[in-house]
N, C-alpha and C. Protein backbone atom coordinates (compact mmCIF):
# COMPACT_ATOMS: atom_id res chain seq x y z
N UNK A 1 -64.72 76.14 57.12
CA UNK A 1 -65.96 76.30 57.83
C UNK A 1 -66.84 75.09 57.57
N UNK A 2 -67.54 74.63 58.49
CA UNK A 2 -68.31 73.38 58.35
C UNK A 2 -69.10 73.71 57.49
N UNK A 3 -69.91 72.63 56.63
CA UNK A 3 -71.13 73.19 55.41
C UNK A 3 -72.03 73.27 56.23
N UNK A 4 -73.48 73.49 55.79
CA UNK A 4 -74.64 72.81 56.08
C UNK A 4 -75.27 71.41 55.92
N UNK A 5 -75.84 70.96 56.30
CA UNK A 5 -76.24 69.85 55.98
C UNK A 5 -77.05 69.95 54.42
N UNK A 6 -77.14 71.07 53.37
CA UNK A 6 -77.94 71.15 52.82
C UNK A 6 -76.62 70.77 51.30
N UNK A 7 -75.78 71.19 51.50
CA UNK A 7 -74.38 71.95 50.90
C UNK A 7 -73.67 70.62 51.22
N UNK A 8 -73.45 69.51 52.10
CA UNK A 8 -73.42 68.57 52.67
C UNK A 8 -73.46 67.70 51.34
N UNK A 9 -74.93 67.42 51.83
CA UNK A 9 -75.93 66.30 50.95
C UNK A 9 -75.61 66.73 49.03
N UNK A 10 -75.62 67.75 48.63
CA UNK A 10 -74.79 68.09 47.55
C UNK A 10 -73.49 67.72 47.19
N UNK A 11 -72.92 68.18 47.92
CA UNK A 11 -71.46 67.66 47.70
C UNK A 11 -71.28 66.09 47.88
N UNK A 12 -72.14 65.63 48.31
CA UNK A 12 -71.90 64.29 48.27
C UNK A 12 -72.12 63.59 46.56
N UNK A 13 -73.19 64.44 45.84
CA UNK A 13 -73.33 64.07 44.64
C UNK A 13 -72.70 64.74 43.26
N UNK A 14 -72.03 65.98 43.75
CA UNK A 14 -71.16 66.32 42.64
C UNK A 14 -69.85 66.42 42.65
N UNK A 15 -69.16 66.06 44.05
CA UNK A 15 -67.55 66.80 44.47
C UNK A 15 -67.58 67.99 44.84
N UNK A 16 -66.65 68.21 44.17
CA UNK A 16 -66.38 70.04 44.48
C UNK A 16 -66.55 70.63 42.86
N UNK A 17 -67.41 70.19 42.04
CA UNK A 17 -67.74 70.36 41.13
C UNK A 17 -68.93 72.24 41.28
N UNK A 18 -68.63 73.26 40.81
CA UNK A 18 -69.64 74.46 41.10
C UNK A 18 -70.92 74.37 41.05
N UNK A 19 -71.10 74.92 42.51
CA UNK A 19 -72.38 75.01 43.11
C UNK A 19 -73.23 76.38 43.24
N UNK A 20 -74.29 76.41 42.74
CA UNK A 20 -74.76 78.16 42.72
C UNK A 20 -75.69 77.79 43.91
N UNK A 21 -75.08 79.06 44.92
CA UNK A 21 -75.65 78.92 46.36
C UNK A 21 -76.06 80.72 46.53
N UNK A 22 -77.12 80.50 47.43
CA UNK A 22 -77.34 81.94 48.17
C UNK A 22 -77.01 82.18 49.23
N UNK A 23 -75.78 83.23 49.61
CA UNK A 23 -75.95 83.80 50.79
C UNK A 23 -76.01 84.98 51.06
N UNK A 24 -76.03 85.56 52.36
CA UNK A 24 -76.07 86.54 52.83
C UNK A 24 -74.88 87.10 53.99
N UNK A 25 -74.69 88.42 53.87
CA UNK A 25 -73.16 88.70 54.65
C UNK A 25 -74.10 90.37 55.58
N UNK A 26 -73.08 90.99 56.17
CA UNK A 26 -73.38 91.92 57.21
C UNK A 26 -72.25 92.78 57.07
N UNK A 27 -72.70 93.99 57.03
CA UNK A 27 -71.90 94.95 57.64
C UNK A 27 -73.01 95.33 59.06
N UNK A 28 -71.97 95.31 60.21
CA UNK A 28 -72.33 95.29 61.07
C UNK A 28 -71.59 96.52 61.64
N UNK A 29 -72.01 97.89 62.29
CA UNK A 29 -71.37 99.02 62.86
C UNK A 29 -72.12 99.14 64.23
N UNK A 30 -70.99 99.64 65.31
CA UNK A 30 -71.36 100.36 66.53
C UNK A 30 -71.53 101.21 66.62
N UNK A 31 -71.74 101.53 67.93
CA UNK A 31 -72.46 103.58 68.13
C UNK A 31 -71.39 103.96 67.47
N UNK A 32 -69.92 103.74 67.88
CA UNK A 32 -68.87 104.66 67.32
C UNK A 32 -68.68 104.87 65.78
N UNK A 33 -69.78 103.69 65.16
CA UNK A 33 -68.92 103.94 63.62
C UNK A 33 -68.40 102.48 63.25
N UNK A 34 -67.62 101.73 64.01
CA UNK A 34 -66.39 100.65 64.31
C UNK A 34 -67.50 99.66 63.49
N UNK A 35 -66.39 98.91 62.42
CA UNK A 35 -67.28 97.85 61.85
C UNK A 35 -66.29 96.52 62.51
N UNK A 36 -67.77 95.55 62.75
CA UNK A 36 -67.20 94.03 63.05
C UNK A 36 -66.51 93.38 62.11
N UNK A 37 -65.58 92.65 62.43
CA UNK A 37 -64.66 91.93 61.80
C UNK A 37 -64.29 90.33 62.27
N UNK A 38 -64.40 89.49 61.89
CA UNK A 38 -63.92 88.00 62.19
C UNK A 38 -62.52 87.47 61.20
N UNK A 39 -61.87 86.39 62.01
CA UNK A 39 -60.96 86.52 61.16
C UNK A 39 -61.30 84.71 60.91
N UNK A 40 -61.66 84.34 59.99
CA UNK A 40 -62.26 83.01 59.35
C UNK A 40 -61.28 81.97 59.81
N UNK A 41 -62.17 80.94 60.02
CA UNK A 41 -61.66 79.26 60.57
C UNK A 41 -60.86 78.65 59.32
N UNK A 42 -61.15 78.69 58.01
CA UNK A 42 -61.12 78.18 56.80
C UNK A 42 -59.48 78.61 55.99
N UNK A 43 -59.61 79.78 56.28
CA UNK A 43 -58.19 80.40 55.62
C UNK A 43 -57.45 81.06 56.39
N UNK A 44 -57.83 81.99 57.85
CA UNK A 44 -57.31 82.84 58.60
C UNK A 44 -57.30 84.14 58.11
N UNK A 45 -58.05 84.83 56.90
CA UNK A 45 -58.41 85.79 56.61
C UNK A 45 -59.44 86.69 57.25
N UNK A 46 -59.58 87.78 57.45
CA UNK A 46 -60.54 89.10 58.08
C UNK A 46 -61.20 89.29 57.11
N UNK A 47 -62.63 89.03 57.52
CA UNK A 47 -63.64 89.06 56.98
C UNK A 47 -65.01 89.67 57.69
N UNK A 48 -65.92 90.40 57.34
CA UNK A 48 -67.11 90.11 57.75
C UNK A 48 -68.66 88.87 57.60
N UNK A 49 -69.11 89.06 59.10
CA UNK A 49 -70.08 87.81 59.11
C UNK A 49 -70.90 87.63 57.55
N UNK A 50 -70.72 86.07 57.62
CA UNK A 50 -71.45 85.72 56.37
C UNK A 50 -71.73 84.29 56.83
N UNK A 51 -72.44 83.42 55.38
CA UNK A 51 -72.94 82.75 55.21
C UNK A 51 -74.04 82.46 54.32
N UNK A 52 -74.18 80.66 54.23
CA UNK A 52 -74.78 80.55 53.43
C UNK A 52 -76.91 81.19 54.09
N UNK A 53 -77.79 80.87 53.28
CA UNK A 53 -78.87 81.07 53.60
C UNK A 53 -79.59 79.41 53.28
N UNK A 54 -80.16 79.29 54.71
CA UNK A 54 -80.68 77.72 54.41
C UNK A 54 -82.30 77.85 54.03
N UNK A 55 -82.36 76.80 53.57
CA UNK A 55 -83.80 76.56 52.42
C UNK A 55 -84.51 76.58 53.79
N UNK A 56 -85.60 77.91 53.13
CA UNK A 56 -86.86 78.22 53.43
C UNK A 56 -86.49 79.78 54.51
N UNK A 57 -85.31 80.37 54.61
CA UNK A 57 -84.81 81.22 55.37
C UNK A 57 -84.92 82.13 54.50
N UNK A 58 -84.84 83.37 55.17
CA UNK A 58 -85.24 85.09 54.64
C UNK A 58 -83.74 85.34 54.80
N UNK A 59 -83.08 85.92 53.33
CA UNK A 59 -81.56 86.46 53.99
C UNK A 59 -81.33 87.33 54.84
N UNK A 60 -82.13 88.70 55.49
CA UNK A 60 -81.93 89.03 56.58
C UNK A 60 -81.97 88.09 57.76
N UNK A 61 -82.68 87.33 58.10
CA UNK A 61 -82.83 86.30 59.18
C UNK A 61 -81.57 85.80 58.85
N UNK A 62 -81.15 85.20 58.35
CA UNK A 62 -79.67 84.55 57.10
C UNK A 62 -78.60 85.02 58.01
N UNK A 63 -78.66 86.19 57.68
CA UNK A 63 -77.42 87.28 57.81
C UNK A 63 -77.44 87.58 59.74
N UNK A 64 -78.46 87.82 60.10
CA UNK A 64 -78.30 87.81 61.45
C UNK A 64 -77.88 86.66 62.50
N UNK A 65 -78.35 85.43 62.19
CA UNK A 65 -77.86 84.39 62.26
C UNK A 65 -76.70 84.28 62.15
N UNK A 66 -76.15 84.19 61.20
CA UNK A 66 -74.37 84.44 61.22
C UNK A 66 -73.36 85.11 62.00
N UNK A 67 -74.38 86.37 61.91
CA UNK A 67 -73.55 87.77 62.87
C UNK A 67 -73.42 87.07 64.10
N UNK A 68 -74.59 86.61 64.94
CA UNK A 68 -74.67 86.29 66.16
C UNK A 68 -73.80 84.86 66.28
N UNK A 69 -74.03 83.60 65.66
CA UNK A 69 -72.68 82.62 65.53
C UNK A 69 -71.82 82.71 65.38
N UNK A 70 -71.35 83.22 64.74
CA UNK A 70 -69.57 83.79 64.08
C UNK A 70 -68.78 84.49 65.36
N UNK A 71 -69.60 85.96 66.38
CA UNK A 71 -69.33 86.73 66.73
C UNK A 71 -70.35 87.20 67.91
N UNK A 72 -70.56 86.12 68.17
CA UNK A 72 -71.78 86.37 69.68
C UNK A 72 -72.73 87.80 69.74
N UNK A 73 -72.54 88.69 68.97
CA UNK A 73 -73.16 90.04 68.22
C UNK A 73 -74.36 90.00 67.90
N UNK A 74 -75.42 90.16 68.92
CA UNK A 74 -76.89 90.90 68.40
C UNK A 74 -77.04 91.54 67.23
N UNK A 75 -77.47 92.27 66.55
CA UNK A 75 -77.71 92.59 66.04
C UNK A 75 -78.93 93.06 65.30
N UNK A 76 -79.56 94.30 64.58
CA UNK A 76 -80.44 94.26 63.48
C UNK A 76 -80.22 95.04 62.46
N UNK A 77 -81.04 94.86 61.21
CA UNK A 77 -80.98 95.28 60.24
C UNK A 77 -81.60 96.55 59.89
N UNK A 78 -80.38 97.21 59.02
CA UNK A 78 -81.19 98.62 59.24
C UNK A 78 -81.46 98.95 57.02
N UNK A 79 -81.21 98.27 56.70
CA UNK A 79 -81.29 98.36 55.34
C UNK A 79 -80.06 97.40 54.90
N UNK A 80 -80.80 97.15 53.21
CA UNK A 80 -80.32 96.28 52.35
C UNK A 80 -79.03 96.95 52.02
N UNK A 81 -77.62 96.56 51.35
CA UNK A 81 -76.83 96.95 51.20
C UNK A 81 -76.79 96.91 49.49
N UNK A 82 -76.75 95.53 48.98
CA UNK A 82 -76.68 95.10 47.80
C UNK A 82 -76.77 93.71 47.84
N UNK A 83 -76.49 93.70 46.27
CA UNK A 83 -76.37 92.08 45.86
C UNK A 83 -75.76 91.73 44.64
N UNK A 84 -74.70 90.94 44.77
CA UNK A 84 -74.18 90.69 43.09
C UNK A 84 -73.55 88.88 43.27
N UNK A 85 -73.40 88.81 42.18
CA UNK A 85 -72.83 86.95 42.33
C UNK A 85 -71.16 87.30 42.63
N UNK A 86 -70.41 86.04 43.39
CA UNK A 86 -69.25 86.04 43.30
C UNK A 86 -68.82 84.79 43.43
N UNK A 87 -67.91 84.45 42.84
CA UNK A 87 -67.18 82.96 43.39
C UNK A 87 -66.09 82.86 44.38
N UNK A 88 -66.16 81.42 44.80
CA UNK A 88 -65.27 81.19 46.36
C UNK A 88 -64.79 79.83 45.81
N UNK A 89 -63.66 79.16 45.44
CA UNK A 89 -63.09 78.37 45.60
C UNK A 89 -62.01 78.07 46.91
N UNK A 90 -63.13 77.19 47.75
CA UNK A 90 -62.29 76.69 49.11
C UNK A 90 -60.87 75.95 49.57
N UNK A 91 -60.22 75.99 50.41
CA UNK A 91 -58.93 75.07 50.35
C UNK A 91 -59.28 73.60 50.18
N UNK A 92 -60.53 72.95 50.32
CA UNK A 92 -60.95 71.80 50.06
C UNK A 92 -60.99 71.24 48.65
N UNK A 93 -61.12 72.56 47.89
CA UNK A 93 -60.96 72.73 46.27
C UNK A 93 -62.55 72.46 46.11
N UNK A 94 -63.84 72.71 47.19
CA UNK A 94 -64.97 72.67 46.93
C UNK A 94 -65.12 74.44 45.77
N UNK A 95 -65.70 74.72 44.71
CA UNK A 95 -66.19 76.10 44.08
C UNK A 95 -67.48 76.19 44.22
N UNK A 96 -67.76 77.11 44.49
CA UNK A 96 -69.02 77.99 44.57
C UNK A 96 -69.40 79.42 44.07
N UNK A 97 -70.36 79.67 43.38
CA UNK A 97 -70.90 80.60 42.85
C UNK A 97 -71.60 80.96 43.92
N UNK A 98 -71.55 82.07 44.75
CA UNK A 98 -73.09 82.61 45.52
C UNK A 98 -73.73 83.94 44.67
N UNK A 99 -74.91 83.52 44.88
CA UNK A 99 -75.95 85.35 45.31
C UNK A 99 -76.03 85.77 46.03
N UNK A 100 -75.11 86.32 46.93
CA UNK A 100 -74.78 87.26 47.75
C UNK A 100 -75.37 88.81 48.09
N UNK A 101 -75.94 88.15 49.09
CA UNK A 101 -77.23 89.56 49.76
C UNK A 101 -76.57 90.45 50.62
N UNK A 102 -76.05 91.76 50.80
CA UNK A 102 -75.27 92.37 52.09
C UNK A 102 -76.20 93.08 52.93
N UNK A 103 -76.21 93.70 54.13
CA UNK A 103 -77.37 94.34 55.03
C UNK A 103 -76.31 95.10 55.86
N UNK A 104 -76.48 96.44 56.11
CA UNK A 104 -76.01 97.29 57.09
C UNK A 104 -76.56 97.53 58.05
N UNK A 105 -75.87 96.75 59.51
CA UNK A 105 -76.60 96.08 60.07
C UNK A 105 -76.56 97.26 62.00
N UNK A 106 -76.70 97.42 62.34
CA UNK A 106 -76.42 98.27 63.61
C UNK A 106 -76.02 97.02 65.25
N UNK A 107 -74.97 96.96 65.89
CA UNK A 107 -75.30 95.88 67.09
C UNK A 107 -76.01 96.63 68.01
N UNK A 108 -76.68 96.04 68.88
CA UNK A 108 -77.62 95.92 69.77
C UNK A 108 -77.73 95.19 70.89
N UNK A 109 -76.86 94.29 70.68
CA UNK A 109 -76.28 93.43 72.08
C UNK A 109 -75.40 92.24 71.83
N UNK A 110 -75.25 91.51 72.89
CA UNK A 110 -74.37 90.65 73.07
C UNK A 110 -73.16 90.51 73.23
N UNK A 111 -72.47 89.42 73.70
CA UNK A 111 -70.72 90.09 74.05
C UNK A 111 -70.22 89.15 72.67
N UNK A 112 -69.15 89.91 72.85
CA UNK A 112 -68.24 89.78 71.52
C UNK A 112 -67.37 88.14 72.08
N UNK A 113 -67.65 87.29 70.85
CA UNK A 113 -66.45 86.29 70.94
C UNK A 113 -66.56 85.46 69.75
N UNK A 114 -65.33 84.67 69.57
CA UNK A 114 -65.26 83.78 69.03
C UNK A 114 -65.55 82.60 69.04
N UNK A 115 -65.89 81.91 67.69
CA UNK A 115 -66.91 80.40 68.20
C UNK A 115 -65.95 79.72 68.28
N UNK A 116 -64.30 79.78 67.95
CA UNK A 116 -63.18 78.77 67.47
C UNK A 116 -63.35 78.20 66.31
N UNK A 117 -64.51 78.21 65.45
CA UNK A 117 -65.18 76.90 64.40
C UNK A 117 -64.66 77.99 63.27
N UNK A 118 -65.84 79.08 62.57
CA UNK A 118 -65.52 79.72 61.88
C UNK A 118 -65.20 80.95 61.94
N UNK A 119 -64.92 81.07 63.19
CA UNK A 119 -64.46 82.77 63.54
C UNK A 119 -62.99 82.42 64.37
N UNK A 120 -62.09 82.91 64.44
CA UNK A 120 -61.18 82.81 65.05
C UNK A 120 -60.57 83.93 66.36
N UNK A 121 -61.18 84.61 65.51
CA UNK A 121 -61.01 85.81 66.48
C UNK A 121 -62.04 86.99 65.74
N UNK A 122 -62.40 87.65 66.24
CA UNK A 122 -63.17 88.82 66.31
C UNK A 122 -62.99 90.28 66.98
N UNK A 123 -63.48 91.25 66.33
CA UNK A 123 -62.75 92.79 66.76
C UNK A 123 -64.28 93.65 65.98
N UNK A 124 -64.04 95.03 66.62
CA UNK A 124 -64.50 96.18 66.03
C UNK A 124 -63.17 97.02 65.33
N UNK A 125 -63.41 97.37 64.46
CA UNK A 125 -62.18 98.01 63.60
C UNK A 125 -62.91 99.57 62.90
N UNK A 126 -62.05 100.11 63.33
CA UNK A 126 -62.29 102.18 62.99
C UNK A 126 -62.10 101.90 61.07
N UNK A 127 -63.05 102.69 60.74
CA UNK A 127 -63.43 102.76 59.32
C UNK A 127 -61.49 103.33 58.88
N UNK A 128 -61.11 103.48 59.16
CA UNK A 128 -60.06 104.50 58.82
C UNK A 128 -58.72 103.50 59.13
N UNK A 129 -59.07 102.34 60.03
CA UNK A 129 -57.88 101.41 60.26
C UNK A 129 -58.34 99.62 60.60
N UNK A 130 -58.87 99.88 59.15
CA UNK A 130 -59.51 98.13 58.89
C UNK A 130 -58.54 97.14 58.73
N UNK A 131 -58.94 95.76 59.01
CA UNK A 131 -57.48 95.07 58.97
C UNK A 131 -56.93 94.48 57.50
N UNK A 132 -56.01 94.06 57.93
CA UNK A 132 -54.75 93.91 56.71
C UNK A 132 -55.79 92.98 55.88
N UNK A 133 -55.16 93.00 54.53
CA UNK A 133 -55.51 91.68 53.20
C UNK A 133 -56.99 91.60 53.18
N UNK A 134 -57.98 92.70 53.05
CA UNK A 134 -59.24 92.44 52.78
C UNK A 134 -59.46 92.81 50.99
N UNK A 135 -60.07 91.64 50.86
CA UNK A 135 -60.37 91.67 49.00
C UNK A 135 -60.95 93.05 49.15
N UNK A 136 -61.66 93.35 46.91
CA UNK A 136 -62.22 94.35 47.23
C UNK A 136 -63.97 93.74 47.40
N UNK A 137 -64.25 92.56 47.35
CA UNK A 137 -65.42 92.85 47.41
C UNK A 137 -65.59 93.04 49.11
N UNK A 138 -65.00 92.66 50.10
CA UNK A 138 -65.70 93.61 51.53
C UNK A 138 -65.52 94.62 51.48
N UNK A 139 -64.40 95.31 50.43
CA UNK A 139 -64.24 97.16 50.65
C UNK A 139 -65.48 97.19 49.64
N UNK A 140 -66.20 96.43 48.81
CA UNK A 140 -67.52 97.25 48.46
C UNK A 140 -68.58 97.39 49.23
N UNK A 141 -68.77 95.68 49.80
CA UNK A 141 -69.68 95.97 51.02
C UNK A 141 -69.68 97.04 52.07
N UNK A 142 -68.09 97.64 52.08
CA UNK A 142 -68.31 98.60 53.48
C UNK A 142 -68.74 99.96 52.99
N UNK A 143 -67.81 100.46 51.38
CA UNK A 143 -69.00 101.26 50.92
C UNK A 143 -70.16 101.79 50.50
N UNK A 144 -70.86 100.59 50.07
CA UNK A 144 -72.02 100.69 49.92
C UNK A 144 -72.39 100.74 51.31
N UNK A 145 -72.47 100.22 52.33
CA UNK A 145 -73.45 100.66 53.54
C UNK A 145 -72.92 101.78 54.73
N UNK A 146 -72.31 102.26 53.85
CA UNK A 146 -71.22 103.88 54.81
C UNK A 146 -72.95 104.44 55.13
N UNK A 147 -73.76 105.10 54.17
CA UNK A 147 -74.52 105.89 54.45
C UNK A 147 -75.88 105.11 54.80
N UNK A 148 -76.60 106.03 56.12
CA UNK A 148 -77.43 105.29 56.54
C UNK A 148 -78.86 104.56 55.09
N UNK A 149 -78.93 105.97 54.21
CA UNK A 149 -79.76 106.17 53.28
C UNK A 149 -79.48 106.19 51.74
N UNK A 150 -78.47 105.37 51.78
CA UNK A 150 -77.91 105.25 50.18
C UNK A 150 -78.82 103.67 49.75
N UNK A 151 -78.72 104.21 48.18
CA UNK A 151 -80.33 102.83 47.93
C UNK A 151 -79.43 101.58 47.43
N UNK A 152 -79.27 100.56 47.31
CA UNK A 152 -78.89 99.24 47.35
C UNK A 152 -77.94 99.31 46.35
N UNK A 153 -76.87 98.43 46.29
CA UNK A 153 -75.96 98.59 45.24
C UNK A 153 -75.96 97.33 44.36
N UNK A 154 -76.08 97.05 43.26
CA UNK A 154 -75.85 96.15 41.87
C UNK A 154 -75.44 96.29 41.16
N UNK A 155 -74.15 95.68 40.32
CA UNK A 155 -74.01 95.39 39.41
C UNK A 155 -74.67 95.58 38.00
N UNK A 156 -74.20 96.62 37.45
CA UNK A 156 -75.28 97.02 36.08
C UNK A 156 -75.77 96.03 35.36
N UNK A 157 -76.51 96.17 34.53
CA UNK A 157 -77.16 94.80 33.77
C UNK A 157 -76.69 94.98 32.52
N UNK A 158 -76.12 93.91 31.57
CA UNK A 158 -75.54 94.17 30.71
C UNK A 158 -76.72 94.44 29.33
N UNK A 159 -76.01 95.05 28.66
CA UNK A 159 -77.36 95.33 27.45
C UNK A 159 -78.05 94.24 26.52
N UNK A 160 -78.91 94.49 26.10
CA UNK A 160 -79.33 93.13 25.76
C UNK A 160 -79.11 93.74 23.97
């Protein structure tokens, strides 16, 4: 997936040396239930919309942004999902640490497609027949935002 120009200008001064970045991702569901799915430019893995969050951006704004690039998908936000750190070491051998914001998100318009860049293809997928080779952190994202009214999910804090 292309960087940002922000992620860019970084990597120009450390390599692929780890970078602690913020982003934000989506669970995105239709009337039926059906969560969005993209299948990534970068590896060819099924994933949901994500991305980084660029300086001076709100991660909901973040996260909708993505939905709608990735997957031509309107969208809004109907509550926070969670947030915990995770790492991504890319095929470029760039690593990254994010803070990773999730939002359960409802669509609302737009037609479904692929950008070719970082989405390859795109689908709605029945909670019950999601696609093949998804880690577990999107099966946490999809549980944590199953219920409209369940309160945000984190990572316990370790004791001091």
């Amino acid at each position: 997936m292309p960087a940002s120009p922000y992620v860019t200008a970084l990597r120009a001064h450390i390599g692929h040396d780890l970078l602690l970045l913020p982003g934000a991702s989506a669970v995105v569901r239709d009337d039926r239930g059906h969560i969005l799915f993209l299948r990534r430019g970068d590896d060819g893995r099924w994933s949901l919309p994500a991305g980084m969050i660029e300086p001076g951006e709100q991660p909901a704004d973040a996260a909708l942004r993505e939905i709608f690039e990735e997957t031509g998908i309107r969208a809004r936000v109907e509550r926070i999902g969670g947030i915990a750190m995770h790492d991504s070491v890319y095929p470029n051998g760039d690593h990254c640490q994010y803070l990773s914001v999730w939002f359960r998100c409802r669509a609302v318009g737009g037609t479904l497609r692929a950008d070719g860049d970082e989405s390859l293809e795109v689908g709605w997928f029945a909670p019950d027949a999601l696609p093949p080779g998804l880690d577990e952190r999107i099966l946490l994202r999809i549980r944590t935002t199953a219920a409209a009214d369940a309160p945000a999910w984190f990572p316990p804090a370790r004791e001091s």
